[in-house]
Protein backbone atom coordinates (compact mmCIF):
# COMPACT_ATOMS: atom_id res chain seq x y z
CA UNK A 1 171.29 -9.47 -36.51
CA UNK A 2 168.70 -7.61 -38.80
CA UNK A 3 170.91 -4.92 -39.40
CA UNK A 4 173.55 -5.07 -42.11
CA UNK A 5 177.47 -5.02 -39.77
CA UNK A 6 177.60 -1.21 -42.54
CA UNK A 7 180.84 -3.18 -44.30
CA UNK A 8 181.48 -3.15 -48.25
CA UNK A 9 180.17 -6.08 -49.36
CA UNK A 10 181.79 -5.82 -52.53
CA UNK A 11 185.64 -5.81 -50.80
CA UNK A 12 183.93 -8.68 -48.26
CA UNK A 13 183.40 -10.89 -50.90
CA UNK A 14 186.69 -10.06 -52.59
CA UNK A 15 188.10 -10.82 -49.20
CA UNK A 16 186.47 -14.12 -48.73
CA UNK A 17 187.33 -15.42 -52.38
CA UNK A 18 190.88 -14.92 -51.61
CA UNK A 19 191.27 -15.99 -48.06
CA UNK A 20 189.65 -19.38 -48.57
CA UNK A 21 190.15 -20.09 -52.50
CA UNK A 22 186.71 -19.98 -53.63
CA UNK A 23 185.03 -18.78 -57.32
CA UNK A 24 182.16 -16.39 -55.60
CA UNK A 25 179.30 -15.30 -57.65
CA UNK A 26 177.15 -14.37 -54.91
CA UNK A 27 176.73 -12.90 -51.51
CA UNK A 28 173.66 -12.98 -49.56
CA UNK A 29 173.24 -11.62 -45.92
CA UNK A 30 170.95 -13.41 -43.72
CA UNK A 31 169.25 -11.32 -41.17
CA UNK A 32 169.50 -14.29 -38.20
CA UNK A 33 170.70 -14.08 -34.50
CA UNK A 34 170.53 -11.67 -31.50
CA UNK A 35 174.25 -11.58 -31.09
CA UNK A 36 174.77 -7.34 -31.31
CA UNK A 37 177.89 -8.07 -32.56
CA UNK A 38 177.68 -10.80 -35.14
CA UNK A 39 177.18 -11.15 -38.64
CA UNK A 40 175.79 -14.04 -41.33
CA UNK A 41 175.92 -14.40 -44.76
CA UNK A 42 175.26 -16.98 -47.41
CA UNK A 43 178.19 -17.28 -49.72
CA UNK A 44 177.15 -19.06 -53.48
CA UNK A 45 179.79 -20.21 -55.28
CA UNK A 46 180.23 -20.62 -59.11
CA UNK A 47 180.44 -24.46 -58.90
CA UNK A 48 177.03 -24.36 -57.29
CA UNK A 49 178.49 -24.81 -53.85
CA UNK A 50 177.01 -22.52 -50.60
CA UNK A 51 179.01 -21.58 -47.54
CA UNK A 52 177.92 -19.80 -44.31
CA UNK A 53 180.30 -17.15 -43.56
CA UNK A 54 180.40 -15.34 -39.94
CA UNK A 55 181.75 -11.74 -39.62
CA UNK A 56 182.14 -10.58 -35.76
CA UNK A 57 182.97 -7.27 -34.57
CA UNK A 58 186.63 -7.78 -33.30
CA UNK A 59 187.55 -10.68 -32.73
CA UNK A 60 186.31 -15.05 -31.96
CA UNK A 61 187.30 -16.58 -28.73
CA UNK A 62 190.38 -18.96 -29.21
CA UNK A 63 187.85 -21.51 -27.67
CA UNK A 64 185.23 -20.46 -30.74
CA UNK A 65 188.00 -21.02 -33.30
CA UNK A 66 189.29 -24.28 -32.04
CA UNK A 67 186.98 -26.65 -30.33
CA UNK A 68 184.52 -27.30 -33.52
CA UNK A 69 187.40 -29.26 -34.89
CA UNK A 70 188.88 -30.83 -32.41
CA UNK A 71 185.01 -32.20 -31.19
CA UNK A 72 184.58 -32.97 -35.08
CA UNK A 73 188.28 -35.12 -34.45
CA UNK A 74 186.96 -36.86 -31.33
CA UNK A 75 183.82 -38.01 -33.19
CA UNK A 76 181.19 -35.86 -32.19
CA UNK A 77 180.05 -35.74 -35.61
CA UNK A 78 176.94 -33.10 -35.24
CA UNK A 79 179.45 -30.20 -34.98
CA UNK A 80 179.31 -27.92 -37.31
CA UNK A 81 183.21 -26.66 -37.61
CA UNK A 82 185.01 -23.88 -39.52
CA UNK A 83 186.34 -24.01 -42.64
CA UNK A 84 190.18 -24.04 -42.69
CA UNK A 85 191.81 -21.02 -44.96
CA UNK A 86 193.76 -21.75 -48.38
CA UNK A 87 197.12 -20.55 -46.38
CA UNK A 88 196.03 -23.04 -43.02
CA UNK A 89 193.98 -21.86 -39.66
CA UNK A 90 190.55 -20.62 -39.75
CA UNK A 91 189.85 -17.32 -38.83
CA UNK A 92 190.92 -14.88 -41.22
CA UNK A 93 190.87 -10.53 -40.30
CA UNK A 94 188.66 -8.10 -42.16
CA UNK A 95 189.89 -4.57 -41.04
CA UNK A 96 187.96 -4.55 -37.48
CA UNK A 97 186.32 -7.33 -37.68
CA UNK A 98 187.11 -11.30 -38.31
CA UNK A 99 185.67 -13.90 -40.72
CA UNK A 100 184.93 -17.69 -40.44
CA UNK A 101 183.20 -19.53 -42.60
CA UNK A 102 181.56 -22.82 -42.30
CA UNK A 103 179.84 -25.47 -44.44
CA UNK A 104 175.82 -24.28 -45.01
CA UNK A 105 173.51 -26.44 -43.52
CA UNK A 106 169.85 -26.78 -45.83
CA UNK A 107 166.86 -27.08 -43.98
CA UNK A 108 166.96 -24.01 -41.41
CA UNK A 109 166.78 -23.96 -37.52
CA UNK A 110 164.59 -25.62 -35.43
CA UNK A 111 163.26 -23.21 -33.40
CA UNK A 112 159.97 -22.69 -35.04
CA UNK A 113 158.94 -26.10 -35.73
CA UNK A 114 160.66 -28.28 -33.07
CA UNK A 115 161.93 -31.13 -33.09
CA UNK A 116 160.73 -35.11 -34.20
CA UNK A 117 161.13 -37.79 -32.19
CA UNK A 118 164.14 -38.81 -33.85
CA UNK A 119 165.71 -35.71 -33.18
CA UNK A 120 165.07 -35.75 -29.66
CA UNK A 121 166.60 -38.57 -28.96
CA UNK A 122 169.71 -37.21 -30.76
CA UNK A 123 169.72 -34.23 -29.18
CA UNK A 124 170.43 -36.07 -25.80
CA UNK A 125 173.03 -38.67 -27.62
CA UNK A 126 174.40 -35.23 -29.20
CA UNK A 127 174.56 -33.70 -25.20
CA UNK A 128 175.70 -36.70 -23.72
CA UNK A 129 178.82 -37.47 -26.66
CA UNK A 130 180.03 -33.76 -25.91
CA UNK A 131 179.89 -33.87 -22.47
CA UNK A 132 181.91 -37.06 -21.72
CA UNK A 133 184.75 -35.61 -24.63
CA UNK A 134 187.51 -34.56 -22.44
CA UNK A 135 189.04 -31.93 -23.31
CA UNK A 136 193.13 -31.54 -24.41
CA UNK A 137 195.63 -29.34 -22.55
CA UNK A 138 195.70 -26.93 -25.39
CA UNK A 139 191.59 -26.83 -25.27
CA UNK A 140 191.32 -26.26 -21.88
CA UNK A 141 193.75 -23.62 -21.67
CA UNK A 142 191.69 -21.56 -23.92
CA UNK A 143 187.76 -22.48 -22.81
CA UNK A 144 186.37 -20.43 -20.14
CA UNK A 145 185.74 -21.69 -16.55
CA UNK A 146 182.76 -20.95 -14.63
CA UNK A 147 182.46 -18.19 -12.27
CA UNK A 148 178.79 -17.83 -10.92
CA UNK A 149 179.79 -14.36 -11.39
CA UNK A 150 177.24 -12.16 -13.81
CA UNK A 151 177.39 -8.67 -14.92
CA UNK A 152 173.59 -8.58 -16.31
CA UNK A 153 172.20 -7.08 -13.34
CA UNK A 154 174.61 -4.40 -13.65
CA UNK A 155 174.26 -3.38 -16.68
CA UNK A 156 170.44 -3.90 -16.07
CA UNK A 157 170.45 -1.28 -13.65
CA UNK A 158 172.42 1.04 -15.93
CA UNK A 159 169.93 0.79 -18.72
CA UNK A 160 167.22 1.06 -16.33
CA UNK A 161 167.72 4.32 -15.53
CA UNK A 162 167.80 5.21 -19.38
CA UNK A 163 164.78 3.25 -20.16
CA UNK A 164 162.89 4.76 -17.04
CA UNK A 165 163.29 8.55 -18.99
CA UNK A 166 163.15 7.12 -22.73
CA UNK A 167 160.19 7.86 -24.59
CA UNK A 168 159.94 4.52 -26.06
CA UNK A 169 160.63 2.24 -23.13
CA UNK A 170 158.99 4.80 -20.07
CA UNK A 171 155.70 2.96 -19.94
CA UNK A 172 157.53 -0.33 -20.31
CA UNK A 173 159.85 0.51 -17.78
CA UNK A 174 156.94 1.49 -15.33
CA UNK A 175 155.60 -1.65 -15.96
CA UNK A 176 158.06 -3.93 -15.37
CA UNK A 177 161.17 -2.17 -13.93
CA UNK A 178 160.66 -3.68 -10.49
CA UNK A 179 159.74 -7.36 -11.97
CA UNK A 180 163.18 -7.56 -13.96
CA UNK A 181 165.14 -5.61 -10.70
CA UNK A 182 163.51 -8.52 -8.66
CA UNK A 183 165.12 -11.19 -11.26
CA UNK A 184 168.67 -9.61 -11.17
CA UNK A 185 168.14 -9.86 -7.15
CA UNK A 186 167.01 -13.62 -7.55
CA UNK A 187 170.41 -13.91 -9.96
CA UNK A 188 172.47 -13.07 -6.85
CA UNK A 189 170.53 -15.11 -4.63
CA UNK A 190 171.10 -18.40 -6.74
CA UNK A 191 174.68 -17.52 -7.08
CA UNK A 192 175.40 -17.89 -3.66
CA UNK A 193 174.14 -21.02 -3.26
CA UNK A 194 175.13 -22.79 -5.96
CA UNK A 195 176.54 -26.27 -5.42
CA UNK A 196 180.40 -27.49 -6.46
CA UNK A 197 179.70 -29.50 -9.57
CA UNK A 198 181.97 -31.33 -12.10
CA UNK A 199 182.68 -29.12 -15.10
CA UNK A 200 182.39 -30.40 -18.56
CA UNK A 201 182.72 -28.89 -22.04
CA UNK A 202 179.43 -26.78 -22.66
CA UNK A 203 178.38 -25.97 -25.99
CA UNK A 204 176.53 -23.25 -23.39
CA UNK A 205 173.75 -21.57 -26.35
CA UNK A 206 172.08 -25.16 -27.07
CA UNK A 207 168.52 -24.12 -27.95
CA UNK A 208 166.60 -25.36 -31.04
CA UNK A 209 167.59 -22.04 -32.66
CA UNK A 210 171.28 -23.28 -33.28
CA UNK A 211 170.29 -26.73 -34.33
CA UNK A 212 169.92 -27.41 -37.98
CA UNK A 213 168.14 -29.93 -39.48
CA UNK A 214 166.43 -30.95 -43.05
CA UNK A 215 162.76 -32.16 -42.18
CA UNK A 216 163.65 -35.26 -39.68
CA UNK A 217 167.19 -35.77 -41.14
CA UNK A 218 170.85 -35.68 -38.96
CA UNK A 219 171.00 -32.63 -36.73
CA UNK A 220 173.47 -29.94 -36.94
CA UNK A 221 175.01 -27.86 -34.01
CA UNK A 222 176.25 -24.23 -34.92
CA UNK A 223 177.20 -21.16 -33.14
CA UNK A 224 180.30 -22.51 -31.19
CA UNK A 225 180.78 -18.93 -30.01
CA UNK A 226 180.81 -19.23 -26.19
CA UNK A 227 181.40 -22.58 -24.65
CA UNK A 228 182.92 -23.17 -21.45
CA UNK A 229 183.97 -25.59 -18.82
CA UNK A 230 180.79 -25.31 -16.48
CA UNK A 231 178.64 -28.10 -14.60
CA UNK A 232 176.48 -30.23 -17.53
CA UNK A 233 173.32 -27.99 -16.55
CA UNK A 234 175.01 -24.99 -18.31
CA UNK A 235 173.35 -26.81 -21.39
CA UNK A 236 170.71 -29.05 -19.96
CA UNK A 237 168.96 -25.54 -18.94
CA UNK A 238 168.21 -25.12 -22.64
CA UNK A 239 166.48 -28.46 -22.90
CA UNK A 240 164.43 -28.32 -19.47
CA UNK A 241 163.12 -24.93 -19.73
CA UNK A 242 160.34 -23.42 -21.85
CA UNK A 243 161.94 -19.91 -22.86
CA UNK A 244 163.88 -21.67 -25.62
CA UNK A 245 161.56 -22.57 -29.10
CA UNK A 246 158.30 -22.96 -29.78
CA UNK A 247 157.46 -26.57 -29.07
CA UNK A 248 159.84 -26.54 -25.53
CA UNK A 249 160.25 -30.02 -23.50
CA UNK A 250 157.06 -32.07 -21.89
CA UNK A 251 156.66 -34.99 -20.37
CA UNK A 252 156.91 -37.26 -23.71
CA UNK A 253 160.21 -34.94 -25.21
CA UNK A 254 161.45 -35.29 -22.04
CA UNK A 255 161.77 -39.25 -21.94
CA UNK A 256 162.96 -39.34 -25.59
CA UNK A 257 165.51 -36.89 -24.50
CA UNK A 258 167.19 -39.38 -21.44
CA UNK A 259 166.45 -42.47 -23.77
CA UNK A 260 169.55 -39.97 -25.69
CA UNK A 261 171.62 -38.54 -23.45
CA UNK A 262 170.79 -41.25 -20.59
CA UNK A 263 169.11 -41.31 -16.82
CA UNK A 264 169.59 -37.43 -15.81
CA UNK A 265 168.29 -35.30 -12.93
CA UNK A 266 169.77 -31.39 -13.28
CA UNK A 267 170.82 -29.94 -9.80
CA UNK A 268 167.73 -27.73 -9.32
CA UNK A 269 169.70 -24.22 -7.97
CA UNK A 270 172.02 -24.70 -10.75
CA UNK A 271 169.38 -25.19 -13.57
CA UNK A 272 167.45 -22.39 -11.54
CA UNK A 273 170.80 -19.87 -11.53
CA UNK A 274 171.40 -20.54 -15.07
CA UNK A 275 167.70 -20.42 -15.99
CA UNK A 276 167.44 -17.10 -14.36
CA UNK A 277 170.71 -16.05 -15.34
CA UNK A 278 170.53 -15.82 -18.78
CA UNK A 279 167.26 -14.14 -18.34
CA UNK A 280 169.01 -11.43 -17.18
CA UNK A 281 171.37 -11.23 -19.45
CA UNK A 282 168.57 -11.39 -22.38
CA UNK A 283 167.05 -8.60 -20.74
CA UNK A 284 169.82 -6.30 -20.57
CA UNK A 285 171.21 -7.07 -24.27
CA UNK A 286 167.37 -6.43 -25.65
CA UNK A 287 166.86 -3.04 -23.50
CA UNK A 288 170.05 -1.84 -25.31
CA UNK A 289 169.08 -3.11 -28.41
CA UNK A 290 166.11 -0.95 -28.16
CA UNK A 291 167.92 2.51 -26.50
CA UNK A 292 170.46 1.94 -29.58
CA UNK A 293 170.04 5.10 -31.74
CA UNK A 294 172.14 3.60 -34.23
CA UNK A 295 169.71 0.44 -34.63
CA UNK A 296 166.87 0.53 -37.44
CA UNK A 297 163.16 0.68 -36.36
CA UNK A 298 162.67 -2.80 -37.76
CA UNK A 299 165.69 -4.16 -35.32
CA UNK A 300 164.65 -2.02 -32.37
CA UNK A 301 161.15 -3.53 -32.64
CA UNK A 302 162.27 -7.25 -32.49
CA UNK A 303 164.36 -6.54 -29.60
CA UNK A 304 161.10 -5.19 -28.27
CA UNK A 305 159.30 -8.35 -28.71
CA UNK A 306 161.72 -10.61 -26.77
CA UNK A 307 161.98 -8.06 -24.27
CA UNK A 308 158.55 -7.88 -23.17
CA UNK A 309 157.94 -11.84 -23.72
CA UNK A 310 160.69 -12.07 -20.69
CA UNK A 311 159.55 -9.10 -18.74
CA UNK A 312 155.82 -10.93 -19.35
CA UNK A 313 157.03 -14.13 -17.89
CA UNK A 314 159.50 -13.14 -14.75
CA UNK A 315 156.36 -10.19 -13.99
CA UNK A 316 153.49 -13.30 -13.90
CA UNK A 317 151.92 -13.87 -10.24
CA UNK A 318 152.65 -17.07 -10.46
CA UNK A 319 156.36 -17.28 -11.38
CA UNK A 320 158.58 -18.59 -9.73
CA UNK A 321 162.33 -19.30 -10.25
């Protein structure tokens, strides 16, 4: 998020240096993510050592807190998995909120300048590796299954009617209001005709924008927030669509991709559901990003920006699901 999570830094630090052991002489938030309800920040240590630390507002999934490591156990070795604390486990409470933190990864996300070759192919071996681990009892009690069941268009509707009398989103809303009711429509549509498919652990936020990587070096996977036992296309949507970065899949990504993860074809209405899907659910996290009186002008106007590059593509002639 842009917006500071309005905690004491001071007693966060304090907090950090005692829960996991560490000499802290610095602590640096990074304004990065669209989760409404996550934090990041760059610890610095006095041995010269750096740490990502994660603050979100209640509480991780069990899944969140405990698949990283046991992937990282089973060899998938692009995981990026929490840190355990000095006293053992890994998440550790901060008044309302709770605290993970995780090796820091140099070289930033790939979302704005894509990946090599190299990484493409990894990214499928990456896709592939996670998708054939099978996961333990104790994992799979924890990870969510799939449902086909949204509540985006719901809560689109909801903030439709706000949006439709706001004074910053009115003309917007005129604009595109009967586009983005037409996609939450299309959601439903899907969802009843989706196909039984095998389920598989999902990683289930796999764009460029979580992957870390240092010029054409090893790639790292982060934000293990969400995953979930769903059909393989729950991740493959990120790699065959072009919402997700800024150099998305052609032709040429696309084969370096399978010579990674191996000869695939995604069931088209369950790439299409989950295309559309989270779509949705974009659209109804940005439009009350941007009704939030609470959020700073700088904030509100980013949300702004993805919200309109979605309404812009789902309002096009020529799109089609």
């Amino acid at each position: 998020m842009i917006d500071k999570p309005g905690v004491d830094e001071r007693l966060l630090a304090a907090e950090v240096a005692a829960a996991w052991a560490l000499d802290i002489a610095d602590l640096v938030f990074l304004p990065v993510g669209l989760d409404g309800q996550a934090w990041a920040y760059r610890v610095d240590t006095s041995d010269g050592g750096r740490w990502f630390l994660k603050l979100r507002r209640g509480e991780f999934t069990p899944a969140a807190v405990a698949l990283p490591g046991f992937l990282r156990a089973h060899g998938v070795r692009q995981v990026v998995a929490p840190v355990d604390l000095a006293g053992g486990g890994a998440a550790h409470r901060f008044g309302d909120d709770e605290l993970l933190l995780y090796p820091y990864r140099d070289g930033g996300s790939l979302w704005g300048r894509g990946l090599t070759d190299r990484q493409w192919i990894e990214y499928g071996e990456f896709l592939a590796h996670l998708h054939a681990v099978r996961p333990s009892p104790e994992i799979a009690a924890v990870l969510p299954v799939e449902t086909y069941r949204s509540e985006a268009g719901q809560r689109l509707c909801t903030l439709g009617e706000q949006a439709a009398t706001s004074e910053s989103l009115g003309a917007f809303w005129h604009r595109y209001g009967d586009a983005l009711l037409r996609l939450a429509e299309t959601v439903d549509e899907l969802a009843a005709r989706v196909p039984q498919a095998p389920h598989v652990i999902c990683h289930a936020d796999i764009h460029p924008g979580n992957l870390i990587a240092d010029g054409d070096g090893p790639l790292h996977v982060v934000d293990w927030d969400a995953p979930i036992l769903a059909p393989r296309e729950r991740d493959l949507m990120f790699v065959h669509s072009k919402d997700f970065g800024d150099h998305p899949i052609d032709a040429r990504r696309a084969a370096l991709f399978r010579e990674g993860y191996g000869p695939v074809e995604p069931e088209p209405t369950l790439l299409s559901w989950y295309r559309e899907e989270r779509r949705l659910d974009d659209v109804a996290a940005f439009l009350a990003g941007v009704l939030d009186p609470q959020a700073s002008a700088e904030s509100r106007a980013n949300d702004l920006y993805w919200l309109t590059r979605i309404a812009e593509t789902v309002a096009d002639p020529g799109y089609a699901p």
